[in-house]
C-alpha atoms as a PDB file:
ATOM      1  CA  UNK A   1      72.922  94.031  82.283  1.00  0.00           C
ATOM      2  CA  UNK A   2      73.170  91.566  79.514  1.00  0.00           C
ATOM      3  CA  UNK A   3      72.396  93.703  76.904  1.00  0.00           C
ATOM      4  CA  UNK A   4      75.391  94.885  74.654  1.00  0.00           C
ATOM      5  CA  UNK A   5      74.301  99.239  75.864  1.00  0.00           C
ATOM      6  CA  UNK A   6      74.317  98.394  79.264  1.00  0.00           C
ATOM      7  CA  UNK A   7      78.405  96.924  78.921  1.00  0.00           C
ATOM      8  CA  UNK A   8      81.238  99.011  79.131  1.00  0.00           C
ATOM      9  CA  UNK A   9      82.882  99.172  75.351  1.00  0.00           C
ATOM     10  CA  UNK A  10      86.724  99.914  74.504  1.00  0.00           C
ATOM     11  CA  UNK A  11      89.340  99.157  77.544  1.00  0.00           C
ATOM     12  CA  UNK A  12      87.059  99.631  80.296  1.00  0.00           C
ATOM     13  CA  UNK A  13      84.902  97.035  79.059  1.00  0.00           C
ATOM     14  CA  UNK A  14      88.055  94.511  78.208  1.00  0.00           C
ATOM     15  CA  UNK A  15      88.615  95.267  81.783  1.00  0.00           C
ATOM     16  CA  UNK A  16      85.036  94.143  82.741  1.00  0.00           C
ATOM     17  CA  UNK A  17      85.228  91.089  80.963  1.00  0.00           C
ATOM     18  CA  UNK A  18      88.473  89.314  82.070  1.00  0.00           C
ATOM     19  CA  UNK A  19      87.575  89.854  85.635  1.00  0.00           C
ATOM     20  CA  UNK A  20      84.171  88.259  85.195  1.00  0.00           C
ATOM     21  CA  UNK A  21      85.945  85.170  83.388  1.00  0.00           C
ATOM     22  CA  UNK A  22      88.583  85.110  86.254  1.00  0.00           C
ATOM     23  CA  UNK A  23      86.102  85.429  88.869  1.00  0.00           C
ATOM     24  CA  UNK A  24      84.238  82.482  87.219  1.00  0.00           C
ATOM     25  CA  UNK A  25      87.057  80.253  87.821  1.00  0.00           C
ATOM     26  CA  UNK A  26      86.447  80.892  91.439  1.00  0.00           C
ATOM     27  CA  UNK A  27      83.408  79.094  91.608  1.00  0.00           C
ATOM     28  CA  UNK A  28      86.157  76.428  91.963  1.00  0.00           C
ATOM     29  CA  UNK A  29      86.218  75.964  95.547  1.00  0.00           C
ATOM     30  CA  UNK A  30      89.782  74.706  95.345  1.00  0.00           C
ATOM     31  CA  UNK A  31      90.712  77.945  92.948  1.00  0.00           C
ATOM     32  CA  UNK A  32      88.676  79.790  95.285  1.00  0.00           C
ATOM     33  CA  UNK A  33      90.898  78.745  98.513  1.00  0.00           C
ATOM     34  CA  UNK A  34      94.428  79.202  96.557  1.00  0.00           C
ATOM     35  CA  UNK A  35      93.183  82.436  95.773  1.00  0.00           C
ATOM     36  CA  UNK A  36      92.414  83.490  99.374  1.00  0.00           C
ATOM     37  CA  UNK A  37      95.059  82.141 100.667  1.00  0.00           C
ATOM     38  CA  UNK A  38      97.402  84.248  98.088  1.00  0.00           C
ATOM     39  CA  UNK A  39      95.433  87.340  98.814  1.00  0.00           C
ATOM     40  CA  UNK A  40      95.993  87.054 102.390  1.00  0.00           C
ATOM     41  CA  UNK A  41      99.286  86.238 102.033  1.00  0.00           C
ATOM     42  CA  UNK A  42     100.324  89.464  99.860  1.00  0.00           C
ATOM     43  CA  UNK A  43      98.308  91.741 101.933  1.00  0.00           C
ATOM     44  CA  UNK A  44     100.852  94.849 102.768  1.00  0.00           C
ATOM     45  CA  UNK A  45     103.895  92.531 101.009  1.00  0.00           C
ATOM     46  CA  UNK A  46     103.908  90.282 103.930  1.00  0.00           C
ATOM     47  CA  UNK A  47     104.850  87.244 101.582  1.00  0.00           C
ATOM     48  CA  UNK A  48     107.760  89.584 100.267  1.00  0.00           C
ATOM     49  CA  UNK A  49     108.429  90.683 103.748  1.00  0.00           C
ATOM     50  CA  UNK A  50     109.006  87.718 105.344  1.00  0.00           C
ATOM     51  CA  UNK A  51     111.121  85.968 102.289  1.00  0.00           C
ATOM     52  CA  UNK A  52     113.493  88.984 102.232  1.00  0.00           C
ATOM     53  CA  UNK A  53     114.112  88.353 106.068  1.00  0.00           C
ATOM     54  CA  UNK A  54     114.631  85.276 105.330  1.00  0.00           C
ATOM     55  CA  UNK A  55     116.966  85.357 102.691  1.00  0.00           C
ATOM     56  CA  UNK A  56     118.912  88.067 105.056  1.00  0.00           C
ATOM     57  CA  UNK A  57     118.966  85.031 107.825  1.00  0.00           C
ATOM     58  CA  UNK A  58     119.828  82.335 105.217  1.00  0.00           C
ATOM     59  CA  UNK A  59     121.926  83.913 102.726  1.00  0.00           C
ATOM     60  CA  UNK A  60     124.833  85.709 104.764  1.00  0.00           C
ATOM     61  CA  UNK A  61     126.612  86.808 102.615  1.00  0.00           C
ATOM     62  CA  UNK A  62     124.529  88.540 101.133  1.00  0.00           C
ATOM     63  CA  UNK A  63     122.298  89.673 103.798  1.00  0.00           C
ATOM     64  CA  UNK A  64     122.573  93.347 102.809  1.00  0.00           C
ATOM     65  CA  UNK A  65     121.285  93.125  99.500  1.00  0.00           C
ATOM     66  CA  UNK A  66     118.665  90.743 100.816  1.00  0.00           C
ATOM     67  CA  UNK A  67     117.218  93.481 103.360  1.00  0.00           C
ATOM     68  CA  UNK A  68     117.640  96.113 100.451  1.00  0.00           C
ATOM     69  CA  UNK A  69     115.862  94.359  98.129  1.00  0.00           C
ATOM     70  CA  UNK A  70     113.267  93.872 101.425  1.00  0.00           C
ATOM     71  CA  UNK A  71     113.260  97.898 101.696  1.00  0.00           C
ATOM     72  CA  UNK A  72     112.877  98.225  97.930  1.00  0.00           C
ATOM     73  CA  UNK A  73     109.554  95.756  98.013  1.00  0.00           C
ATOM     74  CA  UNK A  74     108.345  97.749 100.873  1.00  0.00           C
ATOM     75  CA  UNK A  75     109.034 101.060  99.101  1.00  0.00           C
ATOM     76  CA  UNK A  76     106.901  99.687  96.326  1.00  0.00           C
ATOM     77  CA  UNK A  77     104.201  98.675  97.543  1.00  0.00           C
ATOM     78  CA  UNK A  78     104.143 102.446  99.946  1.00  0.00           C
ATOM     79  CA  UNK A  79     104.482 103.869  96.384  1.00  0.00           C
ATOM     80  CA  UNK A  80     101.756 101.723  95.319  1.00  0.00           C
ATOM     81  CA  UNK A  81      99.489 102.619  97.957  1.00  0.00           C
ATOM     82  CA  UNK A  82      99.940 106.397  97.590  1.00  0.00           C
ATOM     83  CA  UNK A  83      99.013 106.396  93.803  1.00  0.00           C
ATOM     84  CA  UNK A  84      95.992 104.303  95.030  1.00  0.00           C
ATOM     85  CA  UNK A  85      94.720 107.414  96.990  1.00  0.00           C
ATOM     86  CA  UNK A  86      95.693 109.588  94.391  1.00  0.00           C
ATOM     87  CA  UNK A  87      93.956 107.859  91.565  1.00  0.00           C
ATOM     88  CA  UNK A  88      90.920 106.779  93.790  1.00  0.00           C
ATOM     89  CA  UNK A  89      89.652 104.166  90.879  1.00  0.00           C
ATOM     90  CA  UNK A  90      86.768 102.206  92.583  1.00  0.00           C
ATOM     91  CA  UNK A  91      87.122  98.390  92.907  1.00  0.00           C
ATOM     92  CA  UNK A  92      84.979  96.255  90.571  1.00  0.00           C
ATOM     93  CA  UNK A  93      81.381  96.068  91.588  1.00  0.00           C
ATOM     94  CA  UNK A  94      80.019  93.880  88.732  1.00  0.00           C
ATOM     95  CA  UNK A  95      80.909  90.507  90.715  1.00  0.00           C
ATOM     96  CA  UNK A  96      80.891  89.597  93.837  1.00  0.00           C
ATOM     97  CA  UNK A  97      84.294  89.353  95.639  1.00  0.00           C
ATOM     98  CA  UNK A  98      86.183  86.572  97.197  1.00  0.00           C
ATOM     99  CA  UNK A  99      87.664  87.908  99.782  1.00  0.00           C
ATOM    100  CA  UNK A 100      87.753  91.615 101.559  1.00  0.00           C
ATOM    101  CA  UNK A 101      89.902  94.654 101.252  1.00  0.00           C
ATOM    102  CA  UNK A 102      91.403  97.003 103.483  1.00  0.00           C
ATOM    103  CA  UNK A 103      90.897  99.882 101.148  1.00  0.00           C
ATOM    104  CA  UNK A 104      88.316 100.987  98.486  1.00  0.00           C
ATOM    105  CA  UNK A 105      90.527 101.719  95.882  1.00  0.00           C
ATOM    106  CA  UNK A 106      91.979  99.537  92.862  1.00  0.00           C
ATOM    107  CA  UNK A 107      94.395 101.144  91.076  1.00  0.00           C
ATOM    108  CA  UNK A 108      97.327 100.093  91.023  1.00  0.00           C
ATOM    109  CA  UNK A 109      96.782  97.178  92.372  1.00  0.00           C
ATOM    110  CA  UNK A 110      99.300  96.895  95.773  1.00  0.00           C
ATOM    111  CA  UNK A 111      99.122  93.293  95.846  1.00  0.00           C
ATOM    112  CA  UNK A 112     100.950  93.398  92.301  1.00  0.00           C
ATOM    113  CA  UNK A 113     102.910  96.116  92.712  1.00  0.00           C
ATOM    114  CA  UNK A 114     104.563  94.542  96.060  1.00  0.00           C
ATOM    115  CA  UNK A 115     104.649  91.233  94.123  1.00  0.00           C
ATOM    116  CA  UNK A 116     106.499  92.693  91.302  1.00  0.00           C
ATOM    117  CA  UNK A 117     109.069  94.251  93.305  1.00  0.00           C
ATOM    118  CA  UNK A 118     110.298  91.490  94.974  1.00  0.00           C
ATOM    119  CA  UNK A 119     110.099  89.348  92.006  1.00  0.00           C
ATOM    120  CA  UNK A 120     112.710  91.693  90.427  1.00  0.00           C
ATOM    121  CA  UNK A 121     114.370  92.278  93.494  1.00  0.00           C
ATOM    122  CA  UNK A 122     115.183  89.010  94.939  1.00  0.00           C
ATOM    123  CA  UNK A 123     114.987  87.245  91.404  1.00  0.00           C
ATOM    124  CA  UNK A 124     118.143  89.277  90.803  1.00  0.00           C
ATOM    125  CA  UNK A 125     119.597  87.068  94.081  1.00  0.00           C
ATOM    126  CA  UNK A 126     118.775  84.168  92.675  1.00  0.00           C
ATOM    127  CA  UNK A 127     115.426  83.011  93.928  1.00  0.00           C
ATOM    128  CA  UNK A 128     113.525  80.700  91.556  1.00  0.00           C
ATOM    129  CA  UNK A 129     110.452  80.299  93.373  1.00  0.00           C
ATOM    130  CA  UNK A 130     109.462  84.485  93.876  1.00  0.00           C
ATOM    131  CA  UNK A 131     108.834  85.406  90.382  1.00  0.00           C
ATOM    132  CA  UNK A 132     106.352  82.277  89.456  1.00  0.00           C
ATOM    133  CA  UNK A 133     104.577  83.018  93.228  1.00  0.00           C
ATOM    134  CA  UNK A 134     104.695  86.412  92.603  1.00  0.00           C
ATOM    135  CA  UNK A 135     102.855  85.700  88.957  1.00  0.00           C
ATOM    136  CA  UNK A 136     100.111  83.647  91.109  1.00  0.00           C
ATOM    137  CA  UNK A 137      99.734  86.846  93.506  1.00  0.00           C
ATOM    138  CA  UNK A 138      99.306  88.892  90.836  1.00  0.00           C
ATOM    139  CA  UNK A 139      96.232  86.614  88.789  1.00  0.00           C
ATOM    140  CA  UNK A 140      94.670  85.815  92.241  1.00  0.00           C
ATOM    141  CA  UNK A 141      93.467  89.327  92.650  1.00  0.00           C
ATOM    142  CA  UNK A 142      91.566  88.716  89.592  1.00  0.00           C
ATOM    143  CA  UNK A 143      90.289  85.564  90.279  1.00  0.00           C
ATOM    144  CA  UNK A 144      89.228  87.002  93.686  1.00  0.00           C
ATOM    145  CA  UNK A 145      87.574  89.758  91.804  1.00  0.00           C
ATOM    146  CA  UNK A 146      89.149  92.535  93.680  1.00  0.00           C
ATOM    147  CA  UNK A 147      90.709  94.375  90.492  1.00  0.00           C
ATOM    148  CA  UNK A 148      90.898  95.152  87.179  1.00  0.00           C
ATOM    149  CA  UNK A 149      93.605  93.716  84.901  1.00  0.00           C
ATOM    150  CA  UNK A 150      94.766  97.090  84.060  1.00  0.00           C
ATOM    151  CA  UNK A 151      94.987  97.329  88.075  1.00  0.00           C
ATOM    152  CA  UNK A 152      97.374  94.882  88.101  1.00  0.00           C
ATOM    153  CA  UNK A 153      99.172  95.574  85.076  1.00  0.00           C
ATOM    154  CA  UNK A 154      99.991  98.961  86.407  1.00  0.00           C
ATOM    155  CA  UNK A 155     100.811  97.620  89.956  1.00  0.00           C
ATOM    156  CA  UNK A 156     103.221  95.587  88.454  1.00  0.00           C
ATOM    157  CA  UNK A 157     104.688  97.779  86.013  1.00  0.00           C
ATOM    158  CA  UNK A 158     105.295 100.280  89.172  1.00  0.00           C
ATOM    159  CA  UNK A 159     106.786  97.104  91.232  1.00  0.00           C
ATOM    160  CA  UNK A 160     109.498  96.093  88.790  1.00  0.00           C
ATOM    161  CA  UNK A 161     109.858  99.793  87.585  1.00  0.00           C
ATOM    162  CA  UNK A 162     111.172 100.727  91.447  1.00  0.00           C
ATOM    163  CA  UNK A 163     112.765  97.532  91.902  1.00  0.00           C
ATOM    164  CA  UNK A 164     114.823  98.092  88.661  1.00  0.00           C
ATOM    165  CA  UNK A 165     115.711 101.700  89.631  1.00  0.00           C
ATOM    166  CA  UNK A 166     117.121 100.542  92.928  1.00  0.00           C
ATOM    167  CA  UNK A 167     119.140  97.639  91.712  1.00  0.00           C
ATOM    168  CA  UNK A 168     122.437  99.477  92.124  1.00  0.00           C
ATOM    169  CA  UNK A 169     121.306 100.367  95.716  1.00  0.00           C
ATOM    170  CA  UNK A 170     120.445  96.713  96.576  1.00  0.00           C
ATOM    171  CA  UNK A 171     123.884  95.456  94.980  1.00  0.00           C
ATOM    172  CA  UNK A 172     125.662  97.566  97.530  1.00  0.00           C
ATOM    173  CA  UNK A 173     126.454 100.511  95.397  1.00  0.00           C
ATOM    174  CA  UNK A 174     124.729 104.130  95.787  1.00  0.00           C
ATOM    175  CA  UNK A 175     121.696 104.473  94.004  1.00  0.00           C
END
Protein backbone atom coordinates (compact mmCIF):
# COMPACT_ATOMS: atom_id res chain seq x y z
CA UNK A 1 0.00 0.00 0.00
CA UNK A 2 2.71 2.50 -0.43
CA UNK A 3 1.97 3.46 -3.67
CA UNK A 4 0.19 6.94 -4.10
CA UNK A 5 -3.31 4.66 -6.13
CA UNK A 6 -3.52 2.41 -3.45
CA UNK A 7 -4.07 5.72 -0.67
CA UNK A 8 -7.20 7.22 -0.03
CA UNK A 9 -7.08 10.99 -1.70
CA UNK A 10 -9.25 14.14 -0.51
CA UNK A 11 -10.63 13.94 3.32
CA UNK A 12 -10.72 10.34 3.63
CA UNK A 13 -7.20 10.12 2.95
CA UNK A 14 -6.29 13.30 5.42
CA UNK A 15 -8.15 11.06 7.70
CA UNK A 16 -5.81 8.08 6.93
CA UNK A 17 -2.83 9.93 7.43
CA UNK A 18 -3.13 11.68 10.85
CA UNK A 19 -4.13 8.47 12.43
CA UNK A 20 -1.09 6.67 11.08
CA UNK A 21 1.19 9.65 12.44
CA UNK A 22 -0.75 9.48 15.82
CA UNK A 23 -0.58 5.87 16.01
CA UNK A 24 3.22 6.19 15.40
CA UNK A 25 3.64 8.07 18.49
CA UNK A 26 2.40 5.01 20.21
CA UNK A 27 5.28 3.06 19.56
CA UNK A 28 6.17 5.13 22.68
CA UNK A 29 5.57 2.73 25.31
CA UNK A 30 5.05 5.54 27.79
CA UNK A 31 2.52 7.37 25.07
CA UNK A 32 1.27 4.03 24.54
CA UNK A 33 0.26 3.46 28.43
CA UNK A 34 -1.22 7.22 28.85
CA UNK A 35 -3.17 6.40 26.00
CA UNK A 36 -4.68 3.17 27.41
CA UNK A 37 -5.11 4.31 30.41
CA UNK A 38 -7.28 7.42 28.93
CA UNK A 39 -9.18 5.07 26.74
CA UNK A 40 -10.16 2.99 29.55
CA UNK A 41 -10.89 5.65 31.55
CA UNK A 42 -13.51 7.40 29.04
CA UNK A 43 -15.06 4.19 28.13
CA UNK A 44 -19.09 4.89 28.50
CA UNK A 45 -18.06 8.60 30.20
CA UNK A 46 -16.95 6.90 33.28
CA UNK A 47 -14.18 9.68 33.81
CA UNK A 48 -17.15 12.26 33.35
CA UNK A 49 -19.33 10.11 35.45
CA UNK A 50 -17.51 9.85 38.34
CA UNK A 51 -16.19 13.74 38.39
CA UNK A 52 -19.82 14.95 38.12
CA UNK A 53 -20.60 12.79 41.31
CA UNK A 54 -18.04 14.15 42.68
CA UNK A 55 -18.48 17.61 42.19
CA UNK A 56 -22.30 16.88 43.44
CA UNK A 57 -20.51 15.44 46.84
CA UNK A 58 -17.92 18.29 46.98
CA UNK A 59 -19.55 21.25 45.69
CA UNK A 60 -22.96 21.56 47.72
CA UNK A 61 -24.13 24.14 46.72
CA UNK A 62 -24.24 23.46 43.71
CA UNK A 63 -24.88 19.86 43.66
CA UNK A 64 -27.85 20.18 41.28
CA UNK A 65 -26.18 21.64 38.50
CA UNK A 66 -23.31 19.27 39.14
CA UNK A 67 -25.64 16.05 38.62
CA UNK A 68 -27.28 17.98 35.59
CA UNK A 69 -24.35 18.65 33.98
CA UNK A 70 -23.63 14.60 34.96
CA UNK A 71 -27.10 13.78 33.08
CA UNK A 72 -26.19 16.11 30.22
CA UNK A 73 -22.59 14.13 29.70
CA UNK A 74 -24.49 10.97 29.90
CA UNK A 75 -27.13 12.18 27.42
CA UNK A 76 -24.24 12.86 25.12
CA UNK A 77 -22.46 10.29 24.95
CA UNK A 78 -26.27 7.97 24.57
CA UNK A 79 -26.67 10.49 21.69
CA UNK A 80 -23.31 9.68 20.58
CA UNK A 81 -23.73 6.11 20.60
CA UNK A 82 -27.04 6.09 18.68
CA UNK A 83 -25.59 8.11 15.68
CA UNK A 84 -22.76 5.47 15.89
CA UNK A 85 -25.33 2.73 14.89
CA UNK A 86 -26.92 4.89 12.60
CA UNK A 87 -23.89 5.94 10.66
CA UNK A 88 -22.18 2.44 11.00
CA UNK A 89 -18.60 4.01 9.72
CA UNK A 90 -16.07 1.11 10.25
CA UNK A 91 -13.09 1.72 12.61
CA UNK A 92 -9.67 2.21 10.98
CA UNK A 93 -8.13 -0.98 9.76
CA UNK A 94 -4.88 0.42 8.24
CA UNK A 95 -2.97 0.17 11.77
CA UNK A 96 -3.04 -1.89 14.28
CA UNK A 97 -4.89 -0.75 17.47
CA UNK A 98 -3.82 -0.10 20.96
CA UNK A 99 -6.33 -1.10 22.80
CA UNK A 100 -9.99 -2.86 22.12
CA UNK A 101 -13.46 -1.63 21.55
CA UNK A 102 -16.74 -2.52 22.65
CA UNK A 103 -18.32 -1.67 19.36
CA UNK A 104 -17.34 -1.77 15.62
CA UNK A 105 -18.28 1.48 14.75
CA UNK A 106 -16.29 4.95 14.68
CA UNK A 107 -18.29 7.63 14.01
CA UNK A 108 -18.74 9.87 16.13
CA UNK A 109 -16.38 9.00 18.21
CA UNK A 110 -18.22 8.40 21.99
CA UNK A 111 -15.11 8.79 23.78
CA UNK A 112 -15.09 12.53 22.40
CA UNK A 113 -18.40 13.18 22.36
CA UNK A 114 -18.74 12.22 26.28
CA UNK A 115 -15.46 14.16 26.74
CA UNK A 116 -16.79 17.20 25.16
CA UNK A 117 -19.83 17.33 27.10
CA UNK A 118 -18.51 17.44 30.29
CA UNK A 119 -15.81 19.72 29.32
CA UNK A 120 -18.57 22.28 28.52
CA UNK A 121 -20.66 21.19 31.16
CA UNK A 122 -18.66 21.25 34.23
CA UNK A 123 -16.12 23.87 32.70
CA UNK A 124 -19.14 26.17 33.00
CA UNK A 125 -18.82 25.22 37.09
CA UNK A 126 -15.61 26.09 37.20
CA UNK A 127 -13.43 23.06 36.76
CA UNK A 128 -9.96 23.76 35.33
CA UNK A 129 -8.69 20.42 35.04
CA UNK A 130 -11.91 18.72 32.69
CA UNK A 131 -11.45 20.60 29.57
CA UNK A 132 -7.42 20.01 29.18
CA UNK A 133 -8.24 16.01 30.31
CA UNK A 134 -10.99 16.01 28.23
CA UNK A 135 -8.56 17.40 25.18
CA UNK A 136 -6.14 14.30 26.13
CA UNK A 137 -9.31 11.86 25.87
CA UNK A 138 -10.13 13.12 22.82
CA UNK A 139 -6.23 12.78 20.94
CA UNK A 140 -5.77 9.39 22.76
CA UNK A 141 -8.29 7.72 20.58
CA UNK A 142 -6.07 8.64 17.82
CA UNK A 143 -3.01 7.76 19.18
CA UNK A 144 -4.65 4.41 20.11
CA UNK A 145 -5.71 4.16 16.54
CA UNK A 146 -9.29 3.50 17.23
CA UNK A 147 -10.71 6.54 15.05
CA UNK A 148 -10.56 8.87 12.58
CA UNK A 149 -9.98 12.58 13.30
CA UNK A 150 -13.14 13.45 11.66
CA UNK A 151 -14.53 10.75 14.31
CA UNK A 152 -13.57 12.77 16.90
CA UNK A 153 -14.17 16.03 15.54
CA UNK A 154 -17.77 15.14 15.14
CA UNK A 155 -17.97 13.42 18.62
CA UNK A 156 -16.95 16.47 20.00
CA UNK A 157 -18.83 18.86 18.08
CA UNK A 158 -22.07 16.68 19.22
CA UNK A 159 -20.63 16.76 23.02
CA UNK A 160 -20.37 20.52 23.42
CA UNK A 161 -23.34 21.04 20.94
CA UNK A 162 -25.77 19.09 23.73
CA UNK A 163 -23.93 20.37 26.54
CA UNK A 164 -24.48 23.99 25.26
CA UNK A 165 -28.20 23.37 24.54
CA UNK A 166 -28.76 22.21 28.08
CA UNK A 167 -26.91 24.92 29.88
CA UNK A 168 -30.10 26.63 31.03
CA UNK A 169 -31.29 23.19 32.32
CA UNK A 170 -28.04 22.55 34.28
CA UNK A 171 -28.13 26.26 35.77
CA UNK A 172 -31.42 25.38 37.35
CA UNK A 173 -33.70 26.97 34.88
CA UNK A 174 -36.07 24.93 32.33
CA UNK A 175 -34.48 24.02 29.31
Amino acid sequence: MDHLHDRPQGPYGMDHRIVSALRAYGADPRVAGAARVLSWAGEHGAVWLVTGIAGAVVDRPRRGAWLRGTVLTAGAHAAGSLVKRVVRRPRPTHVEPLVGTVGRHSFPSSHATSAAAAAVAFGALGSRAVPPLAAAVCVSRLVAGVHYPSDVAAGAALGALTARLGARWMAGGRA
